[in-house]
C-alpha atoms as a PDB file:
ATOM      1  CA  UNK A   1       0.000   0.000   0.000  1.00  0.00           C
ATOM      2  CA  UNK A   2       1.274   3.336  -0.911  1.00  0.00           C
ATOM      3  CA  UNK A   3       1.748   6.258   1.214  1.00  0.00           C
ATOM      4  CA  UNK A   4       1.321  10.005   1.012  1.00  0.00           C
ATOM      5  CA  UNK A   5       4.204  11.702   2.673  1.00  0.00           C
ATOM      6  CA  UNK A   6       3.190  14.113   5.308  1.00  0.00           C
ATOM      7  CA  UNK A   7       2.567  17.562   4.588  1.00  0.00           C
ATOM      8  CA  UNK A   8       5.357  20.199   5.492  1.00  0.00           C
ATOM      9  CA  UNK A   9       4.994  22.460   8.455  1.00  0.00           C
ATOM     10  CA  UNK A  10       3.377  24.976   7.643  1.00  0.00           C
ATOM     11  CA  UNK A  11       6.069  27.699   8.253  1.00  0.00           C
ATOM     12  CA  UNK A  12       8.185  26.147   5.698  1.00  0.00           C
ATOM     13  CA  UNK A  13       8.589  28.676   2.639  1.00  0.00           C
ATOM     14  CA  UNK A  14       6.866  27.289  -0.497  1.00  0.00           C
ATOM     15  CA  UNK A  15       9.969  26.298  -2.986  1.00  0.00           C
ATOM     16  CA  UNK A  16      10.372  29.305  -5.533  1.00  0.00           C
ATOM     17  CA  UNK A  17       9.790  29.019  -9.295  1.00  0.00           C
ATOM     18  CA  UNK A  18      12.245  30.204 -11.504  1.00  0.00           C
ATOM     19  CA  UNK A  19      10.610  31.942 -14.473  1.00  0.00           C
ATOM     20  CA  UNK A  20      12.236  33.104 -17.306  1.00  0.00           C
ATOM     21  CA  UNK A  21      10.652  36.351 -18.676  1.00  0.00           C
ATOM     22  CA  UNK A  22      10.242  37.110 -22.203  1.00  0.00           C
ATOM     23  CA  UNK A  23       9.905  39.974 -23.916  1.00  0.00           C
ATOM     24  CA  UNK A  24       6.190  41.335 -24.895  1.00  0.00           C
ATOM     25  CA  UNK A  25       5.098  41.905 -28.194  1.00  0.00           C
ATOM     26  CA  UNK A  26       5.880  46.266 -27.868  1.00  0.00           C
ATOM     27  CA  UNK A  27       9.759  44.721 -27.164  1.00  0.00           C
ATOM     28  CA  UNK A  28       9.974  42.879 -29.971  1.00  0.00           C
ATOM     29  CA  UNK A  29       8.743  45.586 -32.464  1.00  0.00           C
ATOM     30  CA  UNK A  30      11.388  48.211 -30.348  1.00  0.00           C
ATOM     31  CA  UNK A  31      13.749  45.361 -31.228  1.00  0.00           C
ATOM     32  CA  UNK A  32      13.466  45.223 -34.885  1.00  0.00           C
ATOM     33  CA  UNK A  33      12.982  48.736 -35.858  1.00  0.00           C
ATOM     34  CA  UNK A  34      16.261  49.869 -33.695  1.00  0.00           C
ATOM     35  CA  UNK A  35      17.819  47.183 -35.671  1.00  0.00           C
ATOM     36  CA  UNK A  36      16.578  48.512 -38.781  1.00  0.00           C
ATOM     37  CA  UNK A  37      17.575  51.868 -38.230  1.00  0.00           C
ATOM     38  CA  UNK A  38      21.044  51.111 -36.991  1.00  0.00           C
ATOM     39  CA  UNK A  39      21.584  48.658 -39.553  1.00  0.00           C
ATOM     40  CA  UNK A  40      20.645  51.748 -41.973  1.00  0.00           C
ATOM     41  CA  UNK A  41      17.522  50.199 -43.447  1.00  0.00           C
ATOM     42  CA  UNK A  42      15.588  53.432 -42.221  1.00  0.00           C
ATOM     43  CA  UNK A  43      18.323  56.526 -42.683  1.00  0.00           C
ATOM     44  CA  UNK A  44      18.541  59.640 -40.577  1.00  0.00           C
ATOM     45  CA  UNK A  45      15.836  61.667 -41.557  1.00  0.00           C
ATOM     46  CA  UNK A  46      13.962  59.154 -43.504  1.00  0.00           C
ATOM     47  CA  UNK A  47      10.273  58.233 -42.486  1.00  0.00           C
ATOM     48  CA  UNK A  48       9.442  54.710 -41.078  1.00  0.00           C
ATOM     49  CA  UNK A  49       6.680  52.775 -42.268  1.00  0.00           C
ATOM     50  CA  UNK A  50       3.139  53.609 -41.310  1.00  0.00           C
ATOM     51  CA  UNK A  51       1.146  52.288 -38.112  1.00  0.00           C
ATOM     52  CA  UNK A  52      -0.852  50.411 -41.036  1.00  0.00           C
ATOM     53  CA  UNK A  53       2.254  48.956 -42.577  1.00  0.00           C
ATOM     54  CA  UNK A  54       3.883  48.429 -39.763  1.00  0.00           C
ATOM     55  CA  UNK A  55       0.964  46.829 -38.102  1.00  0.00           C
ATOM     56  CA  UNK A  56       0.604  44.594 -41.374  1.00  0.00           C
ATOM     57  CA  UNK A  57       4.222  43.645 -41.786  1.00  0.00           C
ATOM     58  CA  UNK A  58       4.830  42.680 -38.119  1.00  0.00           C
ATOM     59  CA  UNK A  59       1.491  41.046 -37.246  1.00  0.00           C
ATOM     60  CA  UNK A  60       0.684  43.226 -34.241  1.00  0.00           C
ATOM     61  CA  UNK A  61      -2.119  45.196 -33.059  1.00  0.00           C
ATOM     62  CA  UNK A  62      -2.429  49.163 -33.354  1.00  0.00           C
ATOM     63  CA  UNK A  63      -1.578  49.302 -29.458  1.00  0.00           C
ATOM     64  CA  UNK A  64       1.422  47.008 -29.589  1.00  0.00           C
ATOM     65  CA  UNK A  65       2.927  50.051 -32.465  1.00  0.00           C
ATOM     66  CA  UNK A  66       2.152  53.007 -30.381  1.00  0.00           C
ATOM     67  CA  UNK A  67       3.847  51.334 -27.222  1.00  0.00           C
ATOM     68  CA  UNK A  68       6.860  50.205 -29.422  1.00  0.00           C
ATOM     69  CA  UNK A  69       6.813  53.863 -31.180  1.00  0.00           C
ATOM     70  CA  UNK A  70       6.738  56.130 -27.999  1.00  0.00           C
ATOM     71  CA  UNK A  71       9.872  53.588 -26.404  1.00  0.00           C
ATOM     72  CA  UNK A  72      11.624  54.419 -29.855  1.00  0.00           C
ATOM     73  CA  UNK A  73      10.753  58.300 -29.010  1.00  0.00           C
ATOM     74  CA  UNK A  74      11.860  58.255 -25.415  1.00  0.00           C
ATOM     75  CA  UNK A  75      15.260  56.546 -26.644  1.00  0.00           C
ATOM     76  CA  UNK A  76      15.375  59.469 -29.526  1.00  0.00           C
ATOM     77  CA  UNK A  77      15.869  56.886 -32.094  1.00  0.00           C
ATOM     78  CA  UNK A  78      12.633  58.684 -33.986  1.00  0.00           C
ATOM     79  CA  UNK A  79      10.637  61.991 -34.013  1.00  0.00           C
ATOM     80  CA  UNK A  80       7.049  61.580 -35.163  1.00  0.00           C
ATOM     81  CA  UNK A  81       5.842  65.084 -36.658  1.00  0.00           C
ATOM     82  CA  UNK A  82       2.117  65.055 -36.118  1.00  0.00           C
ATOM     83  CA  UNK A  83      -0.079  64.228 -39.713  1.00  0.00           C
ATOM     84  CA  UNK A  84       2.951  63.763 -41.377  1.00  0.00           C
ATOM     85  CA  UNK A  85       4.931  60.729 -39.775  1.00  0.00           C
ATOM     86  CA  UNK A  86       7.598  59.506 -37.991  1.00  0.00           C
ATOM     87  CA  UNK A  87      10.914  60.184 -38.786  1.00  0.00           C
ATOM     88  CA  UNK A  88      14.523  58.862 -38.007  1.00  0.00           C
ATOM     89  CA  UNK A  89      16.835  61.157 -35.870  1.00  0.00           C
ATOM     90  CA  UNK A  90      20.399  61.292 -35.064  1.00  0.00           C
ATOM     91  CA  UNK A  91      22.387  59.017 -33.203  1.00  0.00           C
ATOM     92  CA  UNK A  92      21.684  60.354 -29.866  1.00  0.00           C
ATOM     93  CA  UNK A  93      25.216  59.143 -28.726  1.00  0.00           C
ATOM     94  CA  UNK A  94      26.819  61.344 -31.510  1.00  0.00           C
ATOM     95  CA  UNK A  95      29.134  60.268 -33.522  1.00  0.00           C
ATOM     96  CA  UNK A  96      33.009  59.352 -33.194  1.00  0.00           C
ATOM     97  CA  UNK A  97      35.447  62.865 -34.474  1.00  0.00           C
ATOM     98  CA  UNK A  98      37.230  61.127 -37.379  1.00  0.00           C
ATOM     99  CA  UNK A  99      37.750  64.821 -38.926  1.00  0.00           C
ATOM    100  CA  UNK A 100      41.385  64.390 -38.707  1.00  0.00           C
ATOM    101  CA  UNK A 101      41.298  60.812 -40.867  1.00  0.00           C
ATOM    102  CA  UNK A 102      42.128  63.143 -43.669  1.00  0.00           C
ATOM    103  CA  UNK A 103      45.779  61.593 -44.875  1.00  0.00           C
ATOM    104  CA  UNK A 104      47.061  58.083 -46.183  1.00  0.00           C
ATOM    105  CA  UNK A 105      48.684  57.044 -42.391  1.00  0.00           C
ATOM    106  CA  UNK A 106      45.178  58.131 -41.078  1.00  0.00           C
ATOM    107  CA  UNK A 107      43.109  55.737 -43.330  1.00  0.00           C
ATOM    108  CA  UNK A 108      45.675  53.044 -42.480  1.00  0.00           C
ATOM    109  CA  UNK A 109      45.586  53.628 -39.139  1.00  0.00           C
ATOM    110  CA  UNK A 110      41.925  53.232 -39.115  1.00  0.00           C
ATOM    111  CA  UNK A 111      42.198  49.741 -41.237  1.00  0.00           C
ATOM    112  CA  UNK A 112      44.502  48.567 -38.899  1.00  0.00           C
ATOM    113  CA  UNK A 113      41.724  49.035 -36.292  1.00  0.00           C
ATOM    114  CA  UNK A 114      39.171  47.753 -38.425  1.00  0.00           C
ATOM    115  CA  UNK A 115      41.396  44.618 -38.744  1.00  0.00           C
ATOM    116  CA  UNK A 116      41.341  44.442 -34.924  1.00  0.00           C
ATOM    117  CA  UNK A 117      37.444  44.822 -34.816  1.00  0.00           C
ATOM    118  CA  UNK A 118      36.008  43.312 -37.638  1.00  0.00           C
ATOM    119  CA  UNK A 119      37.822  39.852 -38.131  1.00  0.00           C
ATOM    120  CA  UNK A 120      36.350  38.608 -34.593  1.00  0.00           C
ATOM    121  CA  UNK A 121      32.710  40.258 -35.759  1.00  0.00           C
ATOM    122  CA  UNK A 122      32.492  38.102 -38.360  1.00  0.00           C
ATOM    123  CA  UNK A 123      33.512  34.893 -36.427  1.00  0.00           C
ATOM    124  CA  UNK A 124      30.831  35.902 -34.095  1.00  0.00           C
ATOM    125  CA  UNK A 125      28.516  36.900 -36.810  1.00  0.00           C
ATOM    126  CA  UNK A 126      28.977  33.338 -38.215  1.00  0.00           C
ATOM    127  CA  UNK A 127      27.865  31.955 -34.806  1.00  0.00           C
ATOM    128  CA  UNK A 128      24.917  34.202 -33.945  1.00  0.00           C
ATOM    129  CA  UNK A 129      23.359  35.334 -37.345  1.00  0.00           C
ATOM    130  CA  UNK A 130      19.934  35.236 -38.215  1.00  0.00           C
ATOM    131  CA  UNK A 131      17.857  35.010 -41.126  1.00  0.00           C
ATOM    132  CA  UNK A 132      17.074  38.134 -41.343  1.00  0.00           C
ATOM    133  CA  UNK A 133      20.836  39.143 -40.663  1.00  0.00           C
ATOM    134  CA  UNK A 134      21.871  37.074 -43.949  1.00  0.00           C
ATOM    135  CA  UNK A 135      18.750  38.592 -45.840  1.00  0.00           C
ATOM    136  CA  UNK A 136      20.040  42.106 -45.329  1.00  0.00           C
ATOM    137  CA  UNK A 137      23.621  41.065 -46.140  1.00  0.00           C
ATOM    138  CA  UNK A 138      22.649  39.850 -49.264  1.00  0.00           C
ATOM    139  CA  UNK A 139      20.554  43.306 -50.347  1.00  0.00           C
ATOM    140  CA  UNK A 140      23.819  45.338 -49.623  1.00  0.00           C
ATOM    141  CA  UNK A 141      25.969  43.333 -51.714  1.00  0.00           C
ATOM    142  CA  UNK A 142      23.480  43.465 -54.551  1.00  0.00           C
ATOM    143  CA  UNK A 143      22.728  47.025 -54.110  1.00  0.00           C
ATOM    144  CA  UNK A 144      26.174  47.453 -54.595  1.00  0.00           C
ATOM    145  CA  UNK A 145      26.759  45.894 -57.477  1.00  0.00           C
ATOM    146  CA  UNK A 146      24.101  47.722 -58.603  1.00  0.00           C
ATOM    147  CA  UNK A 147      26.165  51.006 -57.875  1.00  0.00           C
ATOM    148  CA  UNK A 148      29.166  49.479 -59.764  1.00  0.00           C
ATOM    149  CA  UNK A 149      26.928  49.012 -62.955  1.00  0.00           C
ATOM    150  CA  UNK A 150      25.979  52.899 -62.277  1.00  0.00           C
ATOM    151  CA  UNK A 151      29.295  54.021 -62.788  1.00  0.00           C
ATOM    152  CA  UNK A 152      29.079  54.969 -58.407  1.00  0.00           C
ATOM    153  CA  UNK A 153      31.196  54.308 -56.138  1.00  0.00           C
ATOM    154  CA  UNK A 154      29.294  52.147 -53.610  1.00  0.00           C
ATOM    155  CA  UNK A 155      29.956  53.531 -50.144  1.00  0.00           C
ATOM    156  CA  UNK A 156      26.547  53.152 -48.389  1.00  0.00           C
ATOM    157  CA  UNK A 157      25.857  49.496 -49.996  1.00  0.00           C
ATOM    158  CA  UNK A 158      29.924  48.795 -48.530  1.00  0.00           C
ATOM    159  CA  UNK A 159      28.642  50.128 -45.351  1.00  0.00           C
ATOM    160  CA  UNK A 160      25.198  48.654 -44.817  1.00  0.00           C
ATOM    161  CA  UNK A 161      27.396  45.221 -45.361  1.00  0.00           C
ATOM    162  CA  UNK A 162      30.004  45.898 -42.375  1.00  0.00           C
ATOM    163  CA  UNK A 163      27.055  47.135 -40.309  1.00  0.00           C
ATOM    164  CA  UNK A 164      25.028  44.082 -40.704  1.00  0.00           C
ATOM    165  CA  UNK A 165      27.943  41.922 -39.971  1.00  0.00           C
ATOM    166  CA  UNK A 166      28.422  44.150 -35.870  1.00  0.00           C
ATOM    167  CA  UNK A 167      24.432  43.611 -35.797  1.00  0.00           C
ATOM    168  CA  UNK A 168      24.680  39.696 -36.511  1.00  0.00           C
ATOM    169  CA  UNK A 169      27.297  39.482 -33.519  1.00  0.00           C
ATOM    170  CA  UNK A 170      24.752  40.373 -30.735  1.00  0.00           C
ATOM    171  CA  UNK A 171      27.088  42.681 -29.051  1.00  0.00           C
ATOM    172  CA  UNK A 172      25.746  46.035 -28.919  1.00  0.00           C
ATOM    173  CA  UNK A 173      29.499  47.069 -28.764  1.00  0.00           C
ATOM    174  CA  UNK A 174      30.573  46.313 -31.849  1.00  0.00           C
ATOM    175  CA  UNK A 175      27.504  47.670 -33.082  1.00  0.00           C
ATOM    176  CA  UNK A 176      28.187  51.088 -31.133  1.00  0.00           C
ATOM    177  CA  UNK A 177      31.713  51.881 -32.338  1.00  0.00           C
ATOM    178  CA  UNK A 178      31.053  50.783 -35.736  1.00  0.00           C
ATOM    179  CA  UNK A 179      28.216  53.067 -36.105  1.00  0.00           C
ATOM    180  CA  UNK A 180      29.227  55.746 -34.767  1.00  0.00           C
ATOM    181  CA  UNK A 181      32.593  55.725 -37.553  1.00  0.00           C
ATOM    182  CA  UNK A 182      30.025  55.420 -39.744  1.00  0.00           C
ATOM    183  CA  UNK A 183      31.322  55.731 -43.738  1.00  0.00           C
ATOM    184  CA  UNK A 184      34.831  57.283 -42.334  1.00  0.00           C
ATOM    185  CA  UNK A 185      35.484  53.640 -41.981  1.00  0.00           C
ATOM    186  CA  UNK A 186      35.443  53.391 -45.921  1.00  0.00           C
ATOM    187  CA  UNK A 187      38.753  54.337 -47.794  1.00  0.00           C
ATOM    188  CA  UNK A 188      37.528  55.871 -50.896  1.00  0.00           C
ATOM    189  CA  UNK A 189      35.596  58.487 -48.857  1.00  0.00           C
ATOM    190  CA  UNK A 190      39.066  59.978 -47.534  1.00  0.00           C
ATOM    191  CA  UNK A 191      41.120  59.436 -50.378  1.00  0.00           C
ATOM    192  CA  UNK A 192      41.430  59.374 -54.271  1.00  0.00           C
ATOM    193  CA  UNK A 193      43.502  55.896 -55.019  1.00  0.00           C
ATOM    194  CA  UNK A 194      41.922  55.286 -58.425  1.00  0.00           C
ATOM    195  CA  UNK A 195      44.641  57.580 -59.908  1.00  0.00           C
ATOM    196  CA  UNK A 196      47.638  55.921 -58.756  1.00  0.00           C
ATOM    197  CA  UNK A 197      46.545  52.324 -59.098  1.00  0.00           C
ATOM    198  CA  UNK A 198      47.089  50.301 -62.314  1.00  0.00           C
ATOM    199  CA  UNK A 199      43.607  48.193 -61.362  1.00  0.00           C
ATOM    200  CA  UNK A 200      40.468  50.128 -62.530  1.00  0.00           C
ATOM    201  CA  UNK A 201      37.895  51.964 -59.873  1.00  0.00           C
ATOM    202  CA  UNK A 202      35.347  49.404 -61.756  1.00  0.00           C
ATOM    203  CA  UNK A 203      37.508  46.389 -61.588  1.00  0.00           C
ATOM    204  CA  UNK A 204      38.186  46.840 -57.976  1.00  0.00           C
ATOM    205  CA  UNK A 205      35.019  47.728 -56.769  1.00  0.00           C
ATOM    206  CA  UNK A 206      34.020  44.286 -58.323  1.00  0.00           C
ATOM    207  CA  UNK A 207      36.652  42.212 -56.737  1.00  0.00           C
ATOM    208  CA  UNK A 208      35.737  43.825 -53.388  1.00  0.00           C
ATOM    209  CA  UNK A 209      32.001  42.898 -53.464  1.00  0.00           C
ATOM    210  CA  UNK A 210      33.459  39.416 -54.024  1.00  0.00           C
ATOM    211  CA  UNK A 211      35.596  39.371 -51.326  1.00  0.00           C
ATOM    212  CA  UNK A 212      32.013  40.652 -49.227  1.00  0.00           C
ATOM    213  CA  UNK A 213      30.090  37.848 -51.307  1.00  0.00           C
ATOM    214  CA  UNK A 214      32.923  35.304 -49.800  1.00  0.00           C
ATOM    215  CA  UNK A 215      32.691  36.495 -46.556  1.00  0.00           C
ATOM    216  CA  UNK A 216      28.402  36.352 -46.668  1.00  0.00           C
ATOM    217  CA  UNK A 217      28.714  32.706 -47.500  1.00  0.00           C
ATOM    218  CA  UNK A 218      31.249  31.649 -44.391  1.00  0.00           C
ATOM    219  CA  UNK A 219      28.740  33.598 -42.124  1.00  0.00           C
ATOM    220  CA  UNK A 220      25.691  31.990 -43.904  1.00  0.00           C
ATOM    221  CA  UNK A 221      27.445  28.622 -43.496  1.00  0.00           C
ATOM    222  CA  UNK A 222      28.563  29.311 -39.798  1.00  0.00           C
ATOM    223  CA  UNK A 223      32.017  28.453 -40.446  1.00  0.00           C
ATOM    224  CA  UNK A 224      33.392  31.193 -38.206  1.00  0.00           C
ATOM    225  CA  UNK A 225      37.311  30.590 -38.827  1.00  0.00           C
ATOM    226  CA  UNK A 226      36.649  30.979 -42.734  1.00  0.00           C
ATOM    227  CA  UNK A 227      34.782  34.459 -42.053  1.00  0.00           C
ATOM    228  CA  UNK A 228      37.688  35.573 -39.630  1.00  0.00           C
ATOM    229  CA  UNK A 229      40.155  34.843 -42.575  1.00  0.00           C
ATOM    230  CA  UNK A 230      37.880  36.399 -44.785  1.00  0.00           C
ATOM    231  CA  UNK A 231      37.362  39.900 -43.380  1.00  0.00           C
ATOM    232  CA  UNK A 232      41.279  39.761 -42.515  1.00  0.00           C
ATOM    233  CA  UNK A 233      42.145  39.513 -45.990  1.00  0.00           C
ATOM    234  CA  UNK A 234      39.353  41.722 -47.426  1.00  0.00           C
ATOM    235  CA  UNK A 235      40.181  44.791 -44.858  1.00  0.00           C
ATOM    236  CA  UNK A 236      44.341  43.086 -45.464  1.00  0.00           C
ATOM    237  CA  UNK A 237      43.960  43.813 -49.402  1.00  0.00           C
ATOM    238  CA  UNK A 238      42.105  47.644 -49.055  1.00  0.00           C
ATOM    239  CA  UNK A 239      45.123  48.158 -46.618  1.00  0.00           C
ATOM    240  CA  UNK A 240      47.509  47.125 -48.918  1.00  0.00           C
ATOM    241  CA  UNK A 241      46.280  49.441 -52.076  1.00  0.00           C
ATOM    242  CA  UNK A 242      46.199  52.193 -49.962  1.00  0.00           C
ATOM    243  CA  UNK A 243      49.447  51.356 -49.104  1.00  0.00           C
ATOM    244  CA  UNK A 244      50.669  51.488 -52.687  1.00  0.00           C
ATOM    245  CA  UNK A 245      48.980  54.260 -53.440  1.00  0.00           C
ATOM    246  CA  UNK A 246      51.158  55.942 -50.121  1.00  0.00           C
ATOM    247  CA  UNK A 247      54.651  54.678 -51.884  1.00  0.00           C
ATOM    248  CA  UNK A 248      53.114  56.236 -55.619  1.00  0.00           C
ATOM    249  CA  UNK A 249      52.306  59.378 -53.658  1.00  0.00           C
ATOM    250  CA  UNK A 250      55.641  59.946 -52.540  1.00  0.00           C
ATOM    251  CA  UNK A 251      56.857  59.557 -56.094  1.00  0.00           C
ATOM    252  CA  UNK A 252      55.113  61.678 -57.824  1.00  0.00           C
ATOM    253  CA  UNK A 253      57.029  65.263 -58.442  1.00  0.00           C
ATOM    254  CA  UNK A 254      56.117  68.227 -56.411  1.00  0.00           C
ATOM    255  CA  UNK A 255      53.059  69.986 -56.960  1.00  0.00           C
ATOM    256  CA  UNK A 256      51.178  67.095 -59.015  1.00  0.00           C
ATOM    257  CA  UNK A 257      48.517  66.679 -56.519  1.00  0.00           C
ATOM    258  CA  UNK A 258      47.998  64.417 -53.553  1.00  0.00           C
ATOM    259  CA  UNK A 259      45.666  61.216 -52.790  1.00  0.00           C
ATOM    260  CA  UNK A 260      43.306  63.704 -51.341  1.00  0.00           C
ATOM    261  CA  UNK A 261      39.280  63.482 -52.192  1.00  0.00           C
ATOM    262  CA  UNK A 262      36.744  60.929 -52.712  1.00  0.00           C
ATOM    263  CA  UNK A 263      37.506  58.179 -55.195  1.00  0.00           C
ATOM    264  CA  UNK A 264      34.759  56.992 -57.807  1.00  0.00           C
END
C-alpha cells in the first residue's frame, strides 16, 4: 500500500519558481525597428513605415505600435511630426570625431583598427546570425553591385554590409563603435587611389564585393574561422592598395597633386 508523505509544516517557505521572462510583443517591435535603423535600413531623416504597414508587416495590433513607437521616441531613435509621420533622428550618442582621418597614415591607421574589430565580428557573426541578418547582407551586396553598374562608387551598400555583420554578432558594442565611424570607416571616402593604381575603380570595386560575397557565405554557413580569414584579408587587401597608393604618392614630383578626395 502506498503512502502520502506528510505535509510540510506549515512555516516552511513554499519552494520558488524560476521563471524566465520574455519579452512582450511592444519589445519585440522596439527590437526590430532599432535594428533597422542602426543597420541603416531606415536613414537619418527618412520616415518609417506607417502604423498600417507596420501593423501589417509585423502582425501586431495598433496598441502594440504606439507602445513600441513612444519607447523608440523616449530613446530618440525617432521623431514623429504630427499628420505627417515619424521620422529617423540622429544618433543620440553622436558620432566618433574622425575629422582628422584626412591623410594616407590616417586611413591606415583606421584599417589597422578595423582589422582588430572586424575579423572577430564576423567569427561571431557566423555563430549568432539570423535570417534576417543574412537577408540584409545579401541586399547590400546586390545594391552594390548595382552602384558598380551605375558608374558609383558604392559607399553606403559597402557600409550597410560591415554594419550588418556588428548587428549579426549580438554585441551592442561592436555595433556602437562601428556606427558611430560610420562611412569614415570606408577608404575611398578619404582618399582618391583610383589615380595611382594600375587596377580600374570598376575592376576593384568588383573584386571587393566578391571578397564581401565570400565572406556572406562563411557567415551563412557558420564556419566562423573561414569568415575571420575572410574579413582579414578583405580589410588586409584595401590596406595594402592604400598602401601602394602611399609609396606612388611619394613619387610623384612636387606639386602634381595628392591622394586627397573621394575616389569613384
Amino acid at each position: 500500500m502506498s503512502t502520502i508523505d506528510p505535509a510540510p509544516p506549515c512555516d516552511t517557505p513554499a519552494p520558488t519558481v524560476e521563471r524566465t521572462r520574455r519579452p512582450n510583443l511592444a519589445e519585440t517591435v522596439v527590437r526590430t525597428l532599432g535594428e533597422r535603423i542602426r543597420g541603416g535600413v531606415y536613414r537619418v531623416g527618412g520616415k518609417l513605415p506607417t502604423e498600417p504597414e507596420l501593423m501589417a508587416e509585423l502582425r501586431v495590433s495598433r496598441t502594440v505600435v504606439r507602445e513600441a513607437m513612444s519607447r523608440l521616441q523616449a530613446s530618440g531613435l525617432v521623431a514623429t511630426r504630427h499628420g505627417v509621420g515619424t521620422f529617423v533622428c540622429e544618433s543620440p550618442a553622436g558620432p566618433v570625431q574622425i575629422g582628422t582621418v584626412v591623410t594616407v597614415q590616417d586611413v591606415l591607421a583606421m584599417l589597422e583598427l578595423r582589422i582588430s574589430l572586424e575579423t572577430e565580428a564576423a567569427a561571431l557573426a557566423a555563430r549568432r546570425r539570423g535570417d534576417e541578418h543574412l537577408a540584409e547582407m545579401q541586399r547590400a551586396i546586390d545594391a552594390f553591385e548595382a552602384e558598380i553598374s551605375a558608374g558609383r562608387n558604392g559607399v553606403d551598400p559597402d557600409f550597410r554590409f560591415h554594419m550588418q555583420i556588428a548587428l549579426a554578432t549580438g554585441n551592442r558594442f561592436f555595433e556602437t563603435i562601428f556606427r558611430q565611424l560610420g562611412t569614415a570607416t570606408i577608404p575611398r571616402t578619404r582618399i582618391d587611389t583610383s589615380t595611382l593604381a594600375a587596377e580600374t575603380a570598376e575592376s576593384y570595386l568588383s573584386r571587393t564585393n566578391r571578397e564581401h560575397e565570400a565572406i556572406l557565405d562563411a557567415i551563412r554557413r557558420r564556419d566562423a574561422e573561414s569568415a575571420r580569414a575572410g574579413m582579414r584579408m578583405h580589410l588586409a587587401n584595401s590596406r595594402e592598395r592604400v598602401r601602394r597608393a602611399s609609396e606612388a604618392a611619394a613619387e610623384r614630383p612636387p606639386g602634381s597633386g595628392g591622394p586627397s578626395g573621394t575616389a569613384p
